[in-house]
PDB file of N, CA and C in Angstrom:
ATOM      1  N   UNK A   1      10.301   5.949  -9.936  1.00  0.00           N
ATOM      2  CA  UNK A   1      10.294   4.966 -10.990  1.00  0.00           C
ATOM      3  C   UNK A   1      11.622   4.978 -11.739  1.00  0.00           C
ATOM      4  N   UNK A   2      13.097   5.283 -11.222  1.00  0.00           N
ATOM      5  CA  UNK A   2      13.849   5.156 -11.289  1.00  0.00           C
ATOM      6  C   UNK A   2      13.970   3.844 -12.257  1.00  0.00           C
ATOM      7  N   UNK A   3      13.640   2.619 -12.225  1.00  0.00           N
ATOM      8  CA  UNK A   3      13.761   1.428 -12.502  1.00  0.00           C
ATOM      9  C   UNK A   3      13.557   1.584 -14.197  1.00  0.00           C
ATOM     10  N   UNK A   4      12.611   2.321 -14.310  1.00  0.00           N
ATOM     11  CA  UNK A   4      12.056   2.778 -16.019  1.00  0.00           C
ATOM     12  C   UNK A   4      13.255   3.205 -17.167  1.00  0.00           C
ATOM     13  N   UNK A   5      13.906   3.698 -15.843  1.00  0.00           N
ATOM     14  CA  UNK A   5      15.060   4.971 -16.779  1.00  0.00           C
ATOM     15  C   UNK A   5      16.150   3.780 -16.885  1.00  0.00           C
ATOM     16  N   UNK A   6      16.409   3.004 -15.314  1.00  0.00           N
ATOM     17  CA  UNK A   6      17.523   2.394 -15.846  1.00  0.00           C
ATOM     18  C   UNK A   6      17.678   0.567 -16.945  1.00  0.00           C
ATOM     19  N   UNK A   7      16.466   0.824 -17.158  1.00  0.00           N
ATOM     20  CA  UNK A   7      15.833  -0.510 -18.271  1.00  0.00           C
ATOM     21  C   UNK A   7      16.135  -0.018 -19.425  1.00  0.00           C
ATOM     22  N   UNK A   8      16.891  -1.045 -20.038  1.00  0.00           N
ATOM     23  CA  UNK A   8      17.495   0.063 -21.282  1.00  0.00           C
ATOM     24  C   UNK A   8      16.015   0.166 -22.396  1.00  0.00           C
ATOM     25  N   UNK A   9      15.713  -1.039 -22.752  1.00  0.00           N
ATOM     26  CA  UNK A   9      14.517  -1.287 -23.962  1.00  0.00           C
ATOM     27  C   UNK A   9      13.722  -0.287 -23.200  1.00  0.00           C
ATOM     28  N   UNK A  10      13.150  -0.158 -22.043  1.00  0.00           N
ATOM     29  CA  UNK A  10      11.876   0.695 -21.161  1.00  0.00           C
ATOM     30  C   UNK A  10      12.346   2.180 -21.539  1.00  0.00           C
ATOM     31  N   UNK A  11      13.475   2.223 -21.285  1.00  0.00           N
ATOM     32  CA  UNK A  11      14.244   4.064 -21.336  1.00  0.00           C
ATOM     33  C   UNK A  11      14.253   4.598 -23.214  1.00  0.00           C
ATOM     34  N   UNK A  12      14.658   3.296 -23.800  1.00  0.00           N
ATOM     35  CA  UNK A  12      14.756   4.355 -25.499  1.00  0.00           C
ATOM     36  C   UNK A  12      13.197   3.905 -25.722  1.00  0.00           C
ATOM     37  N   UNK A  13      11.996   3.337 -25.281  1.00  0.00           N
ATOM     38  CA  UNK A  13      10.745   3.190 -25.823  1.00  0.00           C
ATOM     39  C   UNK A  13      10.247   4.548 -24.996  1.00  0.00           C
ATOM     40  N   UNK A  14      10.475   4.800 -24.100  1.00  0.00           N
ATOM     41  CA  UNK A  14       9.764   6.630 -23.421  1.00  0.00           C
ATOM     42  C   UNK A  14      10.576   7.487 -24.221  1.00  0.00           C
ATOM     43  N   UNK A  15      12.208   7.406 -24.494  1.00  0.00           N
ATOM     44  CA  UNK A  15      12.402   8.688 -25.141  1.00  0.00           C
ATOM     45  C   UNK A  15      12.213   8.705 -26.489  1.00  0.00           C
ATOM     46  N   UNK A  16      11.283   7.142 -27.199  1.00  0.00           N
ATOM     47  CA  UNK A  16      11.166   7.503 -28.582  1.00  0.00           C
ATOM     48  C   UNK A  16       9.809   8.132 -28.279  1.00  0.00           C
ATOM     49  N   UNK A  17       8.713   7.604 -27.175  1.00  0.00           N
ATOM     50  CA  UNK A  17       7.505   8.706 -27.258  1.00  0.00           C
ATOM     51  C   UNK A  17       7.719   9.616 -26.913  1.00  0.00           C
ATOM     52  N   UNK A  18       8.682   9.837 -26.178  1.00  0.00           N
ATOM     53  CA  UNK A  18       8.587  11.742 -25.657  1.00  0.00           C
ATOM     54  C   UNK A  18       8.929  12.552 -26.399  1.00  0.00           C
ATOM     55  N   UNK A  19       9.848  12.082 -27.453  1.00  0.00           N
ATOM     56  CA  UNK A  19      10.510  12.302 -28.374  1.00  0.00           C
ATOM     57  C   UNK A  19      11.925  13.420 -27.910  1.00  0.00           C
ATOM     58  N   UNK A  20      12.438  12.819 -27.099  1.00  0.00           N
ATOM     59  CA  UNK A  20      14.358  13.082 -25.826  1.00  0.00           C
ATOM     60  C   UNK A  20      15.250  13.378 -27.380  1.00  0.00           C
ATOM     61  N   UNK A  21      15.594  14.557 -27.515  1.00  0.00           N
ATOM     62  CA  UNK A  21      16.444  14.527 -28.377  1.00  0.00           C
ATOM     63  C   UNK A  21      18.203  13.864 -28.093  1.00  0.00           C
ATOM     64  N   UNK A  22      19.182  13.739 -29.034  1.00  0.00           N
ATOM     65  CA  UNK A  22      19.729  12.384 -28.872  1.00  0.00           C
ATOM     66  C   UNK A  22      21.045  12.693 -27.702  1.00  0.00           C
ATOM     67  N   UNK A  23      21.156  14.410 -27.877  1.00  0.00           N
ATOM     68  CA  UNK A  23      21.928  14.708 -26.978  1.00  0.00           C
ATOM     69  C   UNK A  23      21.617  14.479 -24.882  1.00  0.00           C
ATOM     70  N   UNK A  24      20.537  13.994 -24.958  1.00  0.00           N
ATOM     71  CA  UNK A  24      19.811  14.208 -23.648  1.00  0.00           C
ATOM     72  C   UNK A  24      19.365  12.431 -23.375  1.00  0.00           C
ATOM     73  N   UNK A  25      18.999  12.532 -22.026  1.00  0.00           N
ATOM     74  CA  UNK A  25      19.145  11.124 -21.368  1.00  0.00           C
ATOM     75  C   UNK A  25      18.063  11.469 -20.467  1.00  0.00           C
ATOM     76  N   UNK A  26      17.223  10.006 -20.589  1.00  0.00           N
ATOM     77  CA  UNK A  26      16.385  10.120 -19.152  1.00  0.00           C
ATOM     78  C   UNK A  26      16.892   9.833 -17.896  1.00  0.00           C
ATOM     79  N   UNK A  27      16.992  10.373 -17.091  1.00  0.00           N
ATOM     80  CA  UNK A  27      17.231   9.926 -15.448  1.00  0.00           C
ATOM     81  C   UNK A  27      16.049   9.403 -14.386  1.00  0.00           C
ATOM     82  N   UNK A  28      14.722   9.369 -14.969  1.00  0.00           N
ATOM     83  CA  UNK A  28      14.121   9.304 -13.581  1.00  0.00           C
ATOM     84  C   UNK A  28      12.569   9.339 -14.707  1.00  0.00           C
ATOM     85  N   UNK A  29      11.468   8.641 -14.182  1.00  0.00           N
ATOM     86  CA  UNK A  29      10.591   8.997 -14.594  1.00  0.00           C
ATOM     87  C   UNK A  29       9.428   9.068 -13.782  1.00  0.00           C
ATOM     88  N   UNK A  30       8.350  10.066 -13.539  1.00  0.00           N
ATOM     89  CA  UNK A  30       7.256   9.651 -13.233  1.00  0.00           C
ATOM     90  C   UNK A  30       6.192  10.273 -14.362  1.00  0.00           C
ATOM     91  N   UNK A  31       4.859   9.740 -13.906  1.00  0.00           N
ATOM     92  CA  UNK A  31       3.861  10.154 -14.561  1.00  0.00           C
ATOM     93  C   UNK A  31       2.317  11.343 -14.239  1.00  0.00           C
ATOM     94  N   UNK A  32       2.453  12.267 -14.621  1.00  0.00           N
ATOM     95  CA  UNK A  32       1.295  13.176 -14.432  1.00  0.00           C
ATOM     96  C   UNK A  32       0.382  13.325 -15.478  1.00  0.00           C
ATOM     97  N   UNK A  33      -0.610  12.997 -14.835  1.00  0.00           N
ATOM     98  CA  UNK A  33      -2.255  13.184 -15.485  1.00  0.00           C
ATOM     99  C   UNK A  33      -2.598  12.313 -16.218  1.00  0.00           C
ATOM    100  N   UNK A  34      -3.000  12.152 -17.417  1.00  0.00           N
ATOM    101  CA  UNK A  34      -4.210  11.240 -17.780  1.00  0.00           C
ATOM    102  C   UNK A  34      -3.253  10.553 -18.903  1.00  0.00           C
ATOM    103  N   UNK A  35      -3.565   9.512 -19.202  1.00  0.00           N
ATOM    104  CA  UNK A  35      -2.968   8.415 -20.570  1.00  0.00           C
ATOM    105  C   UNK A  35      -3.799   8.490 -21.775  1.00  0.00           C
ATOM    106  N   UNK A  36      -3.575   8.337 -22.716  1.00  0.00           N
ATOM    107  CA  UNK A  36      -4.665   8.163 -24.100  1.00  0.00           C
ATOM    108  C   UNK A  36      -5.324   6.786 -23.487  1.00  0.00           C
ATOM    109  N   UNK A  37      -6.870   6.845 -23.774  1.00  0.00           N
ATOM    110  CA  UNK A  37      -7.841   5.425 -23.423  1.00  0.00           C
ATOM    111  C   UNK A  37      -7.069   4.381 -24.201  1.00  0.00           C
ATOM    112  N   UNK A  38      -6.335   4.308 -25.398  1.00  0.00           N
ATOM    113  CA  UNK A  38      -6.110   2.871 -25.536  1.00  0.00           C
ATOM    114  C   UNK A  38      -4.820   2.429 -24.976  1.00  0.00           C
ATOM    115  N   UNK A  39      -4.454   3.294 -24.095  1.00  0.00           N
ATOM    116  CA  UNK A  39      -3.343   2.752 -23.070  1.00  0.00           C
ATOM    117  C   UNK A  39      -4.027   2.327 -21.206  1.00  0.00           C
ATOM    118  N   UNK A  40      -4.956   2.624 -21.498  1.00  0.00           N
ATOM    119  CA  UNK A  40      -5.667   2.312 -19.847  1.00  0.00           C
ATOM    120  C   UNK A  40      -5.205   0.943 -19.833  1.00  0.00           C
ATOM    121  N   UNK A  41      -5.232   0.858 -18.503  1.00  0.00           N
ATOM    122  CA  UNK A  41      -4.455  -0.845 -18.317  1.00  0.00           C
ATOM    123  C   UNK A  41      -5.784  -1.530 -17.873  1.00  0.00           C
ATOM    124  N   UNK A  42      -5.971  -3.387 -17.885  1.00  0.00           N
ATOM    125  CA  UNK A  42      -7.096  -3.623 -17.511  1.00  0.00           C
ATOM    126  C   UNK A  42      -6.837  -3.635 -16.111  1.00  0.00           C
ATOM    127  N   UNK A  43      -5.777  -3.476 -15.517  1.00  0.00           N
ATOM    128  CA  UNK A  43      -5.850  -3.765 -13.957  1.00  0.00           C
ATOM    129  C   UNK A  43      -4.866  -2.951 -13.012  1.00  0.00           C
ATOM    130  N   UNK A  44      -4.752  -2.326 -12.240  1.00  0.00           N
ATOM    131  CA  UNK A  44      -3.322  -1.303 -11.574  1.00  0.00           C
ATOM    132  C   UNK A  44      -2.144  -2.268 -11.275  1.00  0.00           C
ATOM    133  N   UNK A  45      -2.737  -3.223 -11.038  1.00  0.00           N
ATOM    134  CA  UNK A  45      -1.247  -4.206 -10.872  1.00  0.00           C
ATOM    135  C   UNK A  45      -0.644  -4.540 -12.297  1.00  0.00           C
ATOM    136  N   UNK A  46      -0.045  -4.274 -12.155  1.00  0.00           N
ATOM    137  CA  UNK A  46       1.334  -4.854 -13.540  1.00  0.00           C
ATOM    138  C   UNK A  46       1.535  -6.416 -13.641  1.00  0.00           C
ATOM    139  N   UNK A  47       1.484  -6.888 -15.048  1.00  0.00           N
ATOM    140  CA  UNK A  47       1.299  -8.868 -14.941  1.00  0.00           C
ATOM    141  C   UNK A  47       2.935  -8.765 -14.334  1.00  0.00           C
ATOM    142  N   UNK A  48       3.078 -10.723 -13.711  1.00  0.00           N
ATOM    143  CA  UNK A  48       4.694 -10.638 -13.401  1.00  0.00           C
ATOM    144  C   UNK A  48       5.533 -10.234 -14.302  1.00  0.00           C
ATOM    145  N   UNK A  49       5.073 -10.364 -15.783  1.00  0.00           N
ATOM    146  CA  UNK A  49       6.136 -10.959 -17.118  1.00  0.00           C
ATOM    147  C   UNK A  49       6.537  -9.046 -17.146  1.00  0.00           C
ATOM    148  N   UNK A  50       5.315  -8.104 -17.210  1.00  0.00           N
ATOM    149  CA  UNK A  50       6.119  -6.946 -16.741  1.00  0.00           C
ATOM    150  C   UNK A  50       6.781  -6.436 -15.852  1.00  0.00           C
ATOM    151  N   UNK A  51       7.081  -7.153 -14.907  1.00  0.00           N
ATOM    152  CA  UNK A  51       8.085  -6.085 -13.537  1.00  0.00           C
ATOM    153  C   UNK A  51       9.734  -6.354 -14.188  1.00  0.00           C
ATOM    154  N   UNK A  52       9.759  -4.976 -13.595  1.00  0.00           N
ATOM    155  CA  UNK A  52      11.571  -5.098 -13.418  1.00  0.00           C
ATOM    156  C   UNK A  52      11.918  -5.843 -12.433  1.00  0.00           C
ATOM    157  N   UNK A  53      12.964  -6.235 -12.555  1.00  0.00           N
ATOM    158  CA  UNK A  53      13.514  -7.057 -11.212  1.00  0.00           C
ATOM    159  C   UNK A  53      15.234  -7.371 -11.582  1.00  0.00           C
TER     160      UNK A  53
END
């Protein structure tokens, strides 16, 4: 998910939740284990208006 890191708005909205201190940079992201329920998505496909491209 390379694509995450290099989206600029997508990359500082993960390192404001991860909370990336300012000296450090994301390169790469994936995801392990479970999401908080009010982030469950209604569907695994992503709408178009979200894809990178």
């Amino acid at each position: 998910m390379s694509a995450s890191a290099n989206d600029v708005d997508t990359r500082t909205a993960l390192e404001q939740d991860c909370q990336v201190p300012a000296d450090r940079r994301i390169a790469n992201v994936f995801r392990v284990g479970r999401i908080a329920d009010s982030a469950v998505a209604e569907s695994p496909r992503l709408r178009v208006s979200e894809l990178l491209v």
